[in-house]
C-alpha atoms as a PDB file:
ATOM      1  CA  UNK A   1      12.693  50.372-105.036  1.00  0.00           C
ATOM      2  CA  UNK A   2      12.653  54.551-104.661  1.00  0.00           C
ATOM      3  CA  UNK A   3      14.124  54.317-101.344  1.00  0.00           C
ATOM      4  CA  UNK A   4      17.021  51.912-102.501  1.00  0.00           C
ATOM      5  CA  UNK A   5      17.275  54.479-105.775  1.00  0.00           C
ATOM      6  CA  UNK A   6      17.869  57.494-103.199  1.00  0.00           C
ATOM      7  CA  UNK A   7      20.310  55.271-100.632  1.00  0.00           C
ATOM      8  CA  UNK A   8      22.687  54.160-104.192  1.00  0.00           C
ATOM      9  CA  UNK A   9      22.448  57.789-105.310  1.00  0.00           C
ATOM     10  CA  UNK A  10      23.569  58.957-101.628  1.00  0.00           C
ATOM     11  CA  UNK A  11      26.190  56.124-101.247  1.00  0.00           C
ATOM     12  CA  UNK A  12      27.556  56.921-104.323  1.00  0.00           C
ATOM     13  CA  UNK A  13      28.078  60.644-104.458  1.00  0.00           C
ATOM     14  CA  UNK A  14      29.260  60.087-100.851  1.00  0.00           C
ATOM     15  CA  UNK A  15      32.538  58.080-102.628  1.00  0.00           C
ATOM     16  CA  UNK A  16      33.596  61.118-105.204  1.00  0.00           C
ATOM     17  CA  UNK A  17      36.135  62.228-103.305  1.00  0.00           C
ATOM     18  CA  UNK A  18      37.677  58.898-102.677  1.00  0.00           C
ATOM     19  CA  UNK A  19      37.773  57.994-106.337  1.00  0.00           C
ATOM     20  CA  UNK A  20      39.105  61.398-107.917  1.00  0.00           C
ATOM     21  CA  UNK A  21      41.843  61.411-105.016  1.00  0.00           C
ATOM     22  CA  UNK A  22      42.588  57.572-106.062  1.00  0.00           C
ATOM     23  CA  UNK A  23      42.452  58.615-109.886  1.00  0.00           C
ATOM     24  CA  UNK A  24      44.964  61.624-109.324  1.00  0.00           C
ATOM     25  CA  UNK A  25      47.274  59.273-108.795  1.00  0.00           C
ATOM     26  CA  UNK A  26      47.264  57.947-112.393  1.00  0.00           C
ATOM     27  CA  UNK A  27      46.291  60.966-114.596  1.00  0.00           C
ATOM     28  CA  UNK A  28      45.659  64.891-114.192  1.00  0.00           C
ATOM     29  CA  UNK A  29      42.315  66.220-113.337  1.00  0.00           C
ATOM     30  CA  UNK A  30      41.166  67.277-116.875  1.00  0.00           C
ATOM     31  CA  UNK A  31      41.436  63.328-117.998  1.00  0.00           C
ATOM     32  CA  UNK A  32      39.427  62.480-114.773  1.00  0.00           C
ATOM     33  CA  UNK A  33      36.424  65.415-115.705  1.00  0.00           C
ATOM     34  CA  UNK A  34      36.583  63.451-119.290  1.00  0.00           C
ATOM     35  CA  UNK A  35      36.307  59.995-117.921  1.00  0.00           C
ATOM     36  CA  UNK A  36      33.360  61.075-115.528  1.00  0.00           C
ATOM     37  CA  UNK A  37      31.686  61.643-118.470  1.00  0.00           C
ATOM     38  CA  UNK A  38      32.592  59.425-121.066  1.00  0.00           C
ATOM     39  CA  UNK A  39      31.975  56.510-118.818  1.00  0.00           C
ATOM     40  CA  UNK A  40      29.140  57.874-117.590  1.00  0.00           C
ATOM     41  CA  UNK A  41      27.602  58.448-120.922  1.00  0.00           C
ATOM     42  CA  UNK A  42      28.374  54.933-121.375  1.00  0.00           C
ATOM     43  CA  UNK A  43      26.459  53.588-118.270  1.00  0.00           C
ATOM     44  CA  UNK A  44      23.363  55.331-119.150  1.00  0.00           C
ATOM     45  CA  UNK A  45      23.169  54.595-122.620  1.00  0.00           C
ATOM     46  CA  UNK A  46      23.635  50.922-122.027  1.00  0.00           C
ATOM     47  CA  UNK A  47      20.582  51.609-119.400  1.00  0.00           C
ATOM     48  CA  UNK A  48      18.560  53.338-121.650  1.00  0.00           C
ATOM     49  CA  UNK A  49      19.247  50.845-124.402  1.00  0.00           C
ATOM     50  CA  UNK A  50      18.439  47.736-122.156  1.00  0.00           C
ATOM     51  CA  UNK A  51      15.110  49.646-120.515  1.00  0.00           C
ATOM     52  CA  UNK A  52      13.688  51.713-123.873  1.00  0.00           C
ATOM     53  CA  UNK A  53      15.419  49.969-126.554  1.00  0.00           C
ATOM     54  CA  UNK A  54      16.462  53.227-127.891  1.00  0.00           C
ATOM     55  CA  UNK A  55      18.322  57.132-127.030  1.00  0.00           C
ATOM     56  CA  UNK A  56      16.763  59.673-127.988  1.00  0.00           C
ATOM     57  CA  UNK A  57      19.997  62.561-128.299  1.00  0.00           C
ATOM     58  CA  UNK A  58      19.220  66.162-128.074  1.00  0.00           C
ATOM     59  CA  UNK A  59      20.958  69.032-128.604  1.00  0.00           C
ATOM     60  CA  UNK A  60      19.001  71.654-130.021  1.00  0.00           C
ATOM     61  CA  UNK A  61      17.789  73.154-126.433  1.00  0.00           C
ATOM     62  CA  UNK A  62      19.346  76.187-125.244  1.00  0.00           C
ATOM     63  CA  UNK A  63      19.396  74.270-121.658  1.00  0.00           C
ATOM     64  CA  UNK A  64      21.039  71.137-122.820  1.00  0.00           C
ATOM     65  CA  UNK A  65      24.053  73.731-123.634  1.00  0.00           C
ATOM     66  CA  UNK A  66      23.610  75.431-120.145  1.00  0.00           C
ATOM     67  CA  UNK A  67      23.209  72.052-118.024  1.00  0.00           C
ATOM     68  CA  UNK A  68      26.385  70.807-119.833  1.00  0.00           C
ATOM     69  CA  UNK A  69      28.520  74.055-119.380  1.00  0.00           C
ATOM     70  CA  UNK A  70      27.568  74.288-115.420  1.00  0.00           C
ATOM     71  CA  UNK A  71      28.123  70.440-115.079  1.00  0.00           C
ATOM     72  CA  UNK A  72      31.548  70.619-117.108  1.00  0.00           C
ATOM     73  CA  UNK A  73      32.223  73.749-114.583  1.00  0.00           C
ATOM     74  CA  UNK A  74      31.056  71.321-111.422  1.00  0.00           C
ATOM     75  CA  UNK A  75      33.868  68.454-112.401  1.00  0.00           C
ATOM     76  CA  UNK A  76      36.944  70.727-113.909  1.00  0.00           C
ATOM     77  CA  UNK A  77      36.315  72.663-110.249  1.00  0.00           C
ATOM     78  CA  UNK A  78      35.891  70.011-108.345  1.00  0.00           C
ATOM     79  CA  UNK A  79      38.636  67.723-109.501  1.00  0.00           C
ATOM     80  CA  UNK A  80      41.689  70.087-109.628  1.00  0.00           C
ATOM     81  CA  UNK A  81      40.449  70.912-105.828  1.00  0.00           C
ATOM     82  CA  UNK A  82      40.251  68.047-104.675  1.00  0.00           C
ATOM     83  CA  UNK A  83      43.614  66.867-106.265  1.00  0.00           C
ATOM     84  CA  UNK A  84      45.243  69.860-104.022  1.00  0.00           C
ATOM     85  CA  UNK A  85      43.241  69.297-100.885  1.00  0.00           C
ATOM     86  CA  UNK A  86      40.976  66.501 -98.818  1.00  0.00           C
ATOM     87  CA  UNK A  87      39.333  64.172-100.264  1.00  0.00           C
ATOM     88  CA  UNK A  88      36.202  65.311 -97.857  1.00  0.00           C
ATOM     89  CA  UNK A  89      36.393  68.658 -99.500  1.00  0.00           C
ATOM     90  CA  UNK A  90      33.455  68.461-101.825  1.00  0.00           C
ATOM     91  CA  UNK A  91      31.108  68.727 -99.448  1.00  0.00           C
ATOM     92  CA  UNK A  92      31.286  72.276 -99.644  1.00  0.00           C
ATOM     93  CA  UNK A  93      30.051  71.690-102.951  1.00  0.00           C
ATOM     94  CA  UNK A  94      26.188  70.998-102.185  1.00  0.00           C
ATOM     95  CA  UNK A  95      25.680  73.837 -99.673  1.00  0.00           C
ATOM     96  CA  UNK A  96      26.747  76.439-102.052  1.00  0.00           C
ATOM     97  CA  UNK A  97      24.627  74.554-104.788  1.00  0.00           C
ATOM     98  CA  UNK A  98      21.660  74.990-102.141  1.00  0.00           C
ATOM     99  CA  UNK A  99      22.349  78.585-101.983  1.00  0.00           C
ATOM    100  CA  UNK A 100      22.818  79.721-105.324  1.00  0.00           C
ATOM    101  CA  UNK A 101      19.090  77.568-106.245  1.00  0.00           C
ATOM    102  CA  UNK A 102      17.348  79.693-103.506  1.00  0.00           C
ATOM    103  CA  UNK A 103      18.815  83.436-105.129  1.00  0.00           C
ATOM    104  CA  UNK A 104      17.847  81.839-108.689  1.00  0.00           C
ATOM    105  CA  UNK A 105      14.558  79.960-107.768  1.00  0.00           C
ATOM    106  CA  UNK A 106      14.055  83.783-106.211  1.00  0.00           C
ATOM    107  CA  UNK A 107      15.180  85.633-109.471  1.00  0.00           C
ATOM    108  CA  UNK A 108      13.961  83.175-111.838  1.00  0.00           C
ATOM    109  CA  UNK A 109      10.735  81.350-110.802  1.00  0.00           C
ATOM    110  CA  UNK A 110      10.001  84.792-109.088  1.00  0.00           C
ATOM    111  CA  UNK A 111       9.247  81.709-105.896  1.00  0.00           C
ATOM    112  CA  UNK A 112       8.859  83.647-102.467  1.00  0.00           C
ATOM    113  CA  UNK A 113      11.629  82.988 -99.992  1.00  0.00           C
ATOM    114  CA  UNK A 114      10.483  82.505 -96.483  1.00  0.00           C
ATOM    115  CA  UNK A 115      12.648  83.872 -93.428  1.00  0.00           C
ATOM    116  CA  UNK A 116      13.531  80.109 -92.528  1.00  0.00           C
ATOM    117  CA  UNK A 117      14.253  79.993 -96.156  1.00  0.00           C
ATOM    118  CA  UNK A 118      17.477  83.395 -95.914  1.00  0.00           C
ATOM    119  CA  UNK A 119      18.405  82.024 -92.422  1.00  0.00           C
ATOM    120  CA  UNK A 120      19.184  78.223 -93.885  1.00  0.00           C
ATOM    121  CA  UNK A 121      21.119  79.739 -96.593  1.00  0.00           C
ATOM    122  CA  UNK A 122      22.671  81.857 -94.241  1.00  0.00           C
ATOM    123  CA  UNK A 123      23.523  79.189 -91.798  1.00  0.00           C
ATOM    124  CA  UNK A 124      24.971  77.113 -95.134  1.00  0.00           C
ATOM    125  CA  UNK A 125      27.440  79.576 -95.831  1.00  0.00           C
ATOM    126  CA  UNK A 126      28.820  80.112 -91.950  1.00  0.00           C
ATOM    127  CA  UNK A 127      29.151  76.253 -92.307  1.00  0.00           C
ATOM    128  CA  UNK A 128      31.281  76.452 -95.753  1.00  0.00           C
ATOM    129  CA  UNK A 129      33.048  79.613 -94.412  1.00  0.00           C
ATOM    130  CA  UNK A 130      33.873  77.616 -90.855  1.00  0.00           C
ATOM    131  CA  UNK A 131      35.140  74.258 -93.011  1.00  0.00           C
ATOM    132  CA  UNK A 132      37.424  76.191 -95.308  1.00  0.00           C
ATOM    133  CA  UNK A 133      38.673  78.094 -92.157  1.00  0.00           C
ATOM    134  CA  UNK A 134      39.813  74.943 -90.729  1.00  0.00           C
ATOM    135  CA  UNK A 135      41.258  76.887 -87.926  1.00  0.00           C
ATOM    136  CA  UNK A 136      44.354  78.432 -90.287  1.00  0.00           C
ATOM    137  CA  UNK A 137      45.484  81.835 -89.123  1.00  0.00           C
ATOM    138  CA  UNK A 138      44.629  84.377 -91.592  1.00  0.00           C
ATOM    139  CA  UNK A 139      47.642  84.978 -93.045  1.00  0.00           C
ATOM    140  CA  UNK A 140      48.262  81.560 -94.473  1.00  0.00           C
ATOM    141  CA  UNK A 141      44.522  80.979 -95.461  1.00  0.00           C
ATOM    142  CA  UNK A 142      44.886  81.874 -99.092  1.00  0.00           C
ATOM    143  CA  UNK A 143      47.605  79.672 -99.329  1.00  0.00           C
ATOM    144  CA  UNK A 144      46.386  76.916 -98.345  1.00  0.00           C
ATOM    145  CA  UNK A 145      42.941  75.420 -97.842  1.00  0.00           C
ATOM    146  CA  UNK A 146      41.378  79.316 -99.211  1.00  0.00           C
ATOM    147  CA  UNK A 147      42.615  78.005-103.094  1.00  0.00           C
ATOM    148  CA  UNK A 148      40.349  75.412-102.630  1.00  0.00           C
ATOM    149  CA  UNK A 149      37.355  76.944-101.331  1.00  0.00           C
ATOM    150  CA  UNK A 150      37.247  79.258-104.154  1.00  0.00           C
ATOM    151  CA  UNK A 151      37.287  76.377-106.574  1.00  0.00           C
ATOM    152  CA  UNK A 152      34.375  74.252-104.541  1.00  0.00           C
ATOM    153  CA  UNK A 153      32.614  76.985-104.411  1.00  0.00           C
ATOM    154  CA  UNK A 154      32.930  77.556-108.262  1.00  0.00           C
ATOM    155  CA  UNK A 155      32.013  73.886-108.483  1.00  0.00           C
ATOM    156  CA  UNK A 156      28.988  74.571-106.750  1.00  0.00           C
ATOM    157  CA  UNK A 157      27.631  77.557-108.759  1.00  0.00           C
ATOM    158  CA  UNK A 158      28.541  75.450-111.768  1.00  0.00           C
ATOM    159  CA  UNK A 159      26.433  72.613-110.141  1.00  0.00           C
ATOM    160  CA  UNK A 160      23.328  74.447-109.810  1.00  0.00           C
ATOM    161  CA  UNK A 161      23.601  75.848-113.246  1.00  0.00           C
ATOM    162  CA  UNK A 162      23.085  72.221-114.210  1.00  0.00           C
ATOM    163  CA  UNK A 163      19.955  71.435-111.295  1.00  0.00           C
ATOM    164  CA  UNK A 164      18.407  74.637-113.087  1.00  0.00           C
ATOM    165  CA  UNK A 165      18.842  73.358-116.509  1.00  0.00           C
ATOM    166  CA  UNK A 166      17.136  69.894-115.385  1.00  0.00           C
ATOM    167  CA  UNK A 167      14.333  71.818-113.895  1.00  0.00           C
ATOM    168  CA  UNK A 168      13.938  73.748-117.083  1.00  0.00           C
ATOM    169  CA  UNK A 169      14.028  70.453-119.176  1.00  0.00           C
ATOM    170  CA  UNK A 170      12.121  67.804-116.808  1.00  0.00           C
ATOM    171  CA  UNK A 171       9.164  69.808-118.513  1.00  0.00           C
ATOM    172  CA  UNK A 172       9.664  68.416-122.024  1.00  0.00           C
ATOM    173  CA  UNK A 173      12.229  65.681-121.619  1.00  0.00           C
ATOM    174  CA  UNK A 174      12.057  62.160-120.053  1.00  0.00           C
ATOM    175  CA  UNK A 175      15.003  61.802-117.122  1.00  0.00           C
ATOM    176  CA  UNK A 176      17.114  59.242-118.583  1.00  0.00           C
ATOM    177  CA  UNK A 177      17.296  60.656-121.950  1.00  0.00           C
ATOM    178  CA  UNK A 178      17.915  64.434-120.738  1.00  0.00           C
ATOM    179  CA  UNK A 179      20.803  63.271-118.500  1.00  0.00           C
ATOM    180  CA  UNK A 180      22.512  61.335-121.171  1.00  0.00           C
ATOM    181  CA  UNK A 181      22.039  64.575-123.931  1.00  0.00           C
ATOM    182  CA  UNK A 182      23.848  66.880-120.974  1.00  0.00           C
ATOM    183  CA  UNK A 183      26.479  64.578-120.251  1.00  0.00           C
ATOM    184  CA  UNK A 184      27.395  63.936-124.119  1.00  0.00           C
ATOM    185  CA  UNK A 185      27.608  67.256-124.417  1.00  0.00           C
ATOM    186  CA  UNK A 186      29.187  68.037-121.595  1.00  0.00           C
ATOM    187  CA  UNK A 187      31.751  65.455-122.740  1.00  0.00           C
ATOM    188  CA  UNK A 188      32.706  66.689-126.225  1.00  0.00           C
ATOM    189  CA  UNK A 189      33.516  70.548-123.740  1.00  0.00           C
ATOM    190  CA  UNK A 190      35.605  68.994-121.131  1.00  0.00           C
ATOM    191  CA  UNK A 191      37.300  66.819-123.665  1.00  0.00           C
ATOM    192  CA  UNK A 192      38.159  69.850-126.085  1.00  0.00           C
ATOM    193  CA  UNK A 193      41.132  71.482-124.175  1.00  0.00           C
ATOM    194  CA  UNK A 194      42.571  68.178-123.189  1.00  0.00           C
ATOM    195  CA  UNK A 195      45.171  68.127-126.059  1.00  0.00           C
ATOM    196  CA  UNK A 196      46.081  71.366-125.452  1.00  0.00           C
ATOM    197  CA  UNK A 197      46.817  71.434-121.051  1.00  0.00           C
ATOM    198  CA  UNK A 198      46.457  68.325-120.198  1.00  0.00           C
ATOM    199  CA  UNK A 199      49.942  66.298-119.034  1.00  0.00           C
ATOM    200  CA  UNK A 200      48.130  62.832-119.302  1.00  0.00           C
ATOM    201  CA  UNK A 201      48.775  60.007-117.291  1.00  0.00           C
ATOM    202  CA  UNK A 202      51.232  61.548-114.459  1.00  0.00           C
ATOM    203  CA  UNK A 203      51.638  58.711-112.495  1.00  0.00           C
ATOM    204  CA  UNK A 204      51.862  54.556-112.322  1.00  0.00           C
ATOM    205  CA  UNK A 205      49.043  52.762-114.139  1.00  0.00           C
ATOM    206  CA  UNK A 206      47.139  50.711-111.484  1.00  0.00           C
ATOM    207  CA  UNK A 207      44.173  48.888-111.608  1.00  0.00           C
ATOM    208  CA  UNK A 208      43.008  50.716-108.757  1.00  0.00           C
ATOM    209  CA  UNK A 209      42.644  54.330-110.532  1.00  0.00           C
ATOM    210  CA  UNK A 210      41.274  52.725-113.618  1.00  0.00           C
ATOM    211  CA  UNK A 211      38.348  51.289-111.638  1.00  0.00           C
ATOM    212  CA  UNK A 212      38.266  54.638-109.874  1.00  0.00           C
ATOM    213  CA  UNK A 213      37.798  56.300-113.020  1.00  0.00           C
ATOM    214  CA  UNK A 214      35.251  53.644-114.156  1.00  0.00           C
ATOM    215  CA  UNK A 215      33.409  54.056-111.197  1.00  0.00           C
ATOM    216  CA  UNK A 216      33.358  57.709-111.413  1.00  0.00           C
ATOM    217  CA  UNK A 217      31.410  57.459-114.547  1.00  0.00           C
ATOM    218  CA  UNK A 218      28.967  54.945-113.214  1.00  0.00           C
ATOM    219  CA  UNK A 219      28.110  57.216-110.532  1.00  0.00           C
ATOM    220  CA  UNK A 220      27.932  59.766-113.170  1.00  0.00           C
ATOM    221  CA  UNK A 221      25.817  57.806-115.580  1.00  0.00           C
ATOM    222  CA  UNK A 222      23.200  56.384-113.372  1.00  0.00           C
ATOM    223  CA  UNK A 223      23.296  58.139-109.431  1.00  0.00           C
ATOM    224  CA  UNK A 224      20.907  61.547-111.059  1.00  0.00           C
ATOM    225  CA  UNK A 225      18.851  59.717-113.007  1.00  0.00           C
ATOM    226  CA  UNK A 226      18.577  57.224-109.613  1.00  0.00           C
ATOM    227  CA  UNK A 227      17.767  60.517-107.326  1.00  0.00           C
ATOM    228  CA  UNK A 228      15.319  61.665-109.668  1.00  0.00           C
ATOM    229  CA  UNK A 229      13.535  58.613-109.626  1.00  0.00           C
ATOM    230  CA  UNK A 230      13.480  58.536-106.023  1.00  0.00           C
ATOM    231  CA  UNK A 231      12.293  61.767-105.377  1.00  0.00           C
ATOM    232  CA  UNK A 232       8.841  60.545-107.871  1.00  0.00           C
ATOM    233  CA  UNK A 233       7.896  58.450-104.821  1.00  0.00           C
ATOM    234  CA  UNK A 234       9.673  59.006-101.497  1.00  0.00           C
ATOM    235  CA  UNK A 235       8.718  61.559 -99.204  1.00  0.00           C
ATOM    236  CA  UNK A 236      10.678  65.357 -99.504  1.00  0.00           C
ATOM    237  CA  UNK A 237      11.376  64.875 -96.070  1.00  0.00           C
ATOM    238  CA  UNK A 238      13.237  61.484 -96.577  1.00  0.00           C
ATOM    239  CA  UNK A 239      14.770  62.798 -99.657  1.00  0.00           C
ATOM    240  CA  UNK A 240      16.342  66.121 -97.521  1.00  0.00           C
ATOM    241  CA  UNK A 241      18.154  63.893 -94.832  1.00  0.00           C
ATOM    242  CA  UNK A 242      18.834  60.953 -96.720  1.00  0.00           C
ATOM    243  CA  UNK A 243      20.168  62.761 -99.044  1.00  0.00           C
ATOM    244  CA  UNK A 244      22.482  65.376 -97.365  1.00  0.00           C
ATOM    245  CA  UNK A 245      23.801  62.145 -95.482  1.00  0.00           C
ATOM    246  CA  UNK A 246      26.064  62.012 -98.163  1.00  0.00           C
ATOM    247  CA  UNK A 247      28.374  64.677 -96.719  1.00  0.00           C
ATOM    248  CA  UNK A 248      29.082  62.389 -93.509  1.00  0.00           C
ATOM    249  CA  UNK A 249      29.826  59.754 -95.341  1.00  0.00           C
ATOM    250  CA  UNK A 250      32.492  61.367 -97.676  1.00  0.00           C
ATOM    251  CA  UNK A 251      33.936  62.991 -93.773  1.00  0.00           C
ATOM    252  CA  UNK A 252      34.044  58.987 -93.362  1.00  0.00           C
ATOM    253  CA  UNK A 253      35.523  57.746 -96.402  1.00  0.00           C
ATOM    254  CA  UNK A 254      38.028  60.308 -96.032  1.00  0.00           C
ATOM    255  CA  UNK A 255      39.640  59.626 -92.766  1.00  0.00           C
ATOM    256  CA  UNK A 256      38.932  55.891 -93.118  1.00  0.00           C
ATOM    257  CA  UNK A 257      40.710  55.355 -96.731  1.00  0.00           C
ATOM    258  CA  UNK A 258      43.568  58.356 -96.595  1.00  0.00           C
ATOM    259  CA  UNK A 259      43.526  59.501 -92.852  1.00  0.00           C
ATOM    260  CA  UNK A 260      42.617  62.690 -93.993  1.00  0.00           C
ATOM    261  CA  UNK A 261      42.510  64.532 -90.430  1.00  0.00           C
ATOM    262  CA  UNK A 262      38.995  65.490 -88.922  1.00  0.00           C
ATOM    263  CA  UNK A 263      39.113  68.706 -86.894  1.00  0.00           C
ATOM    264  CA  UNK A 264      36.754  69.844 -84.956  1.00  0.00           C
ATOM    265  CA  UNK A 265      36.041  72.992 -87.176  1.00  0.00           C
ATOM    266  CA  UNK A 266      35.262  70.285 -90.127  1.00  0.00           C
ATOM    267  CA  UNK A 267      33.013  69.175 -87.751  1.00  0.00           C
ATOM    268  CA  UNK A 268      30.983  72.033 -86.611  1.00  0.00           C
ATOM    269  CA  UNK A 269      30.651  73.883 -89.954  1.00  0.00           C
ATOM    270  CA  UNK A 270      29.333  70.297 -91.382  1.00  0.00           C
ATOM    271  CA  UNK A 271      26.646  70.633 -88.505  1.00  0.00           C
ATOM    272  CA  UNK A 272      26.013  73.844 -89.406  1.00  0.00           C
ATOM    273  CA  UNK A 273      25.311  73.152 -93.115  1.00  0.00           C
ATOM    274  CA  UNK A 274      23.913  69.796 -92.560  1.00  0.00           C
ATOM    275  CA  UNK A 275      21.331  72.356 -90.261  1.00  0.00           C
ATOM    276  CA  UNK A 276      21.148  74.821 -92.904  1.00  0.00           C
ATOM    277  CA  UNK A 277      19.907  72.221 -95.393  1.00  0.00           C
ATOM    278  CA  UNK A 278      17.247  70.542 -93.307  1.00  0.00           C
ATOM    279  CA  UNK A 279      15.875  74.069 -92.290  1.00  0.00           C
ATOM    280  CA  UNK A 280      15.405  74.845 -96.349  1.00  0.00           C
ATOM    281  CA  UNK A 281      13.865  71.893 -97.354  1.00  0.00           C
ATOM    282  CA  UNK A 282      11.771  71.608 -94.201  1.00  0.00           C
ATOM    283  CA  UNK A 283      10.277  75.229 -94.568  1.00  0.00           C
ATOM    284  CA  UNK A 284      11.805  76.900 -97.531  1.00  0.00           C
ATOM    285  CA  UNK A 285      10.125  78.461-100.577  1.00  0.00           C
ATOM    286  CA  UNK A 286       6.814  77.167-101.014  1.00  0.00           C
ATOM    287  CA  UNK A 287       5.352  77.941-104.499  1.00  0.00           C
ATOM    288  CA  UNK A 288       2.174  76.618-106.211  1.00  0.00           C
ATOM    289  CA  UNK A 289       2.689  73.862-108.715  1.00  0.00           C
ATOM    290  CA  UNK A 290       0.611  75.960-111.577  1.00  0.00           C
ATOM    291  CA  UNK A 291       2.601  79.258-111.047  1.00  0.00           C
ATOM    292  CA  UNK A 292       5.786  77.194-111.061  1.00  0.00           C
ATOM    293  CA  UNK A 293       4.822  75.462-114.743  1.00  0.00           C
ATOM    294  CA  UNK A 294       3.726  78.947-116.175  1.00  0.00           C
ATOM    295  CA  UNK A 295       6.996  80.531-114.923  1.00  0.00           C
ATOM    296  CA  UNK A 296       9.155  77.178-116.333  1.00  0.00           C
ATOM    297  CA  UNK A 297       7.366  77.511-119.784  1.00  0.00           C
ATOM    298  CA  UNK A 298       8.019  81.156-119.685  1.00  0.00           C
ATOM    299  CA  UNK A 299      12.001  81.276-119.017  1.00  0.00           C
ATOM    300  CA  UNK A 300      11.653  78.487-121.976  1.00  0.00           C
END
């Protein structure tokens, strides 16, 4: 069951990019950063509900607040750039993720970073600078595909503001019921400037972007609390490829459901990456388990 948990978390996050560029079509990108949580929230509490019987909501953590800010940061990010751009783009998101976890897991967790450990980060941002090249002379790359580096790379700090909040929490929280306090949260912050910016539905009502937006909070709700589950029983190294699989996949979706062209600089900066990622979870920091609980309960 832990290696289908970790393939439907993969799958999944693999078909983002699909769905938000199918849900643009409807409605703006602040209504589809509320949906992916209100659905989500949803999802999980129906889970939780059917599995414990009961949700236990917090909010009185300083790293509920933090996990729910860097997640809200992830989506709003994430959604307006890939509304501009490919739906492929996102998978710039993870690498920078990666690299901002080593610096804090460095800073914070005062963890020792091997020199496999610098290179793989360093090899993860040649492969984000290469993809958001794309092969555009310089003087046209900050009008184009440089806008939405900037915000997937935003989207990625703001994603591994929320991995450190879950590490902080796992401590004294249950999965499930941590992931639906940060999303809740997270919902009432996205869902706060709405009235305010957002221009509503800007297109045709399908059925097709309401499922998308459905799905997106499925995939929301349950693909975390899925991976997290996994990674209890699978092997780190089946975790590290299955799980950066993900970013071929969305390359796939893309050109399969929108044509989205695949240039070769796509290509070798996802190699790159894809390389940089294996290297850091094959021989990257290495900390004991002890030193790692007194420096959790510490930062706490």
């Amino acid at each position: 069951m832990s290696y289908l948990f970790l393939f439907l978390a993969t799958l999944a996050w693999s078909f983002v990019g699909v769905l938000v560029k199918t849900a643009s079509t409807m409605v703006d990108s602040s209504i589809i950063s509320f949906c992916r949580f209100f659905f989500g929230v949803i999802v999980l509490g129906i889970y939780l509900l059917m599995k414990d019987g009961k949700i236990q909501f917090k909010y009185r953590m300083k790293w509920l607040w933090f996990g729910a800010a860097g997640k809200s940061a992830n989506y709003i990010f994430e959604n307006i750039a890939l509304m501009i751009g490919y739906s492929y783009g996102n998978i710039l998101v993870q690498p920078v993720q990666t690299v901002v976890l080593l610096f804090a897991g460095s800073a914070i967790f005062k963890e020792k970073v091997s020199r496999s450990g610098w290179i793989s980060a360093a090899l993860c941002v040649i492969g984000v600078i290469v993809v958001g090249w794309n092969g555009v002379p310089l003087d046209k790359l900050f009008a184009s595909s440089g806008l939405t580096t900037i915000l997937f790379t935003l989207a990625g700090i703001g994603a591994a503001v929320h991995v450190l909040s879950q590490r902080m929490l796992v401590q004294t929280m249950d999965n499930g019921n941590m992931n639906f306090s940060v999303f809740l949260i997270a919902t009432l912050m996205v869902s706060i400037p709405i009235p305010f910016q957002s221009q509503g539905f800007t297109g045709v009502s399908t059925a097709g972007a309401w499922l998308a937006l459905v799905c997106l909070g499925v995939i929301t709700g349950l693909s975390f609390f899925w991976f997290a589950e996994a990674m209890k029983k699978v092997p780190f190294a089946v975790v590290a490829i299955v799980g950066n699989s993900s970013v071929l996949f969305s390359i796939l979706w893309a050109y399969v459901f929108f044509q989205d062209p695949i240039t070769s600089y796509i290509m070798i900066g996802t190699l790159i990456f894809v390389a940089g990622f294996l290297l850091l979870n094959f021989s990257g920091p290495r900390i004991k388990k002890a030193k790692r609980e007194d420096n959790v309960e510490a930062a706490l």
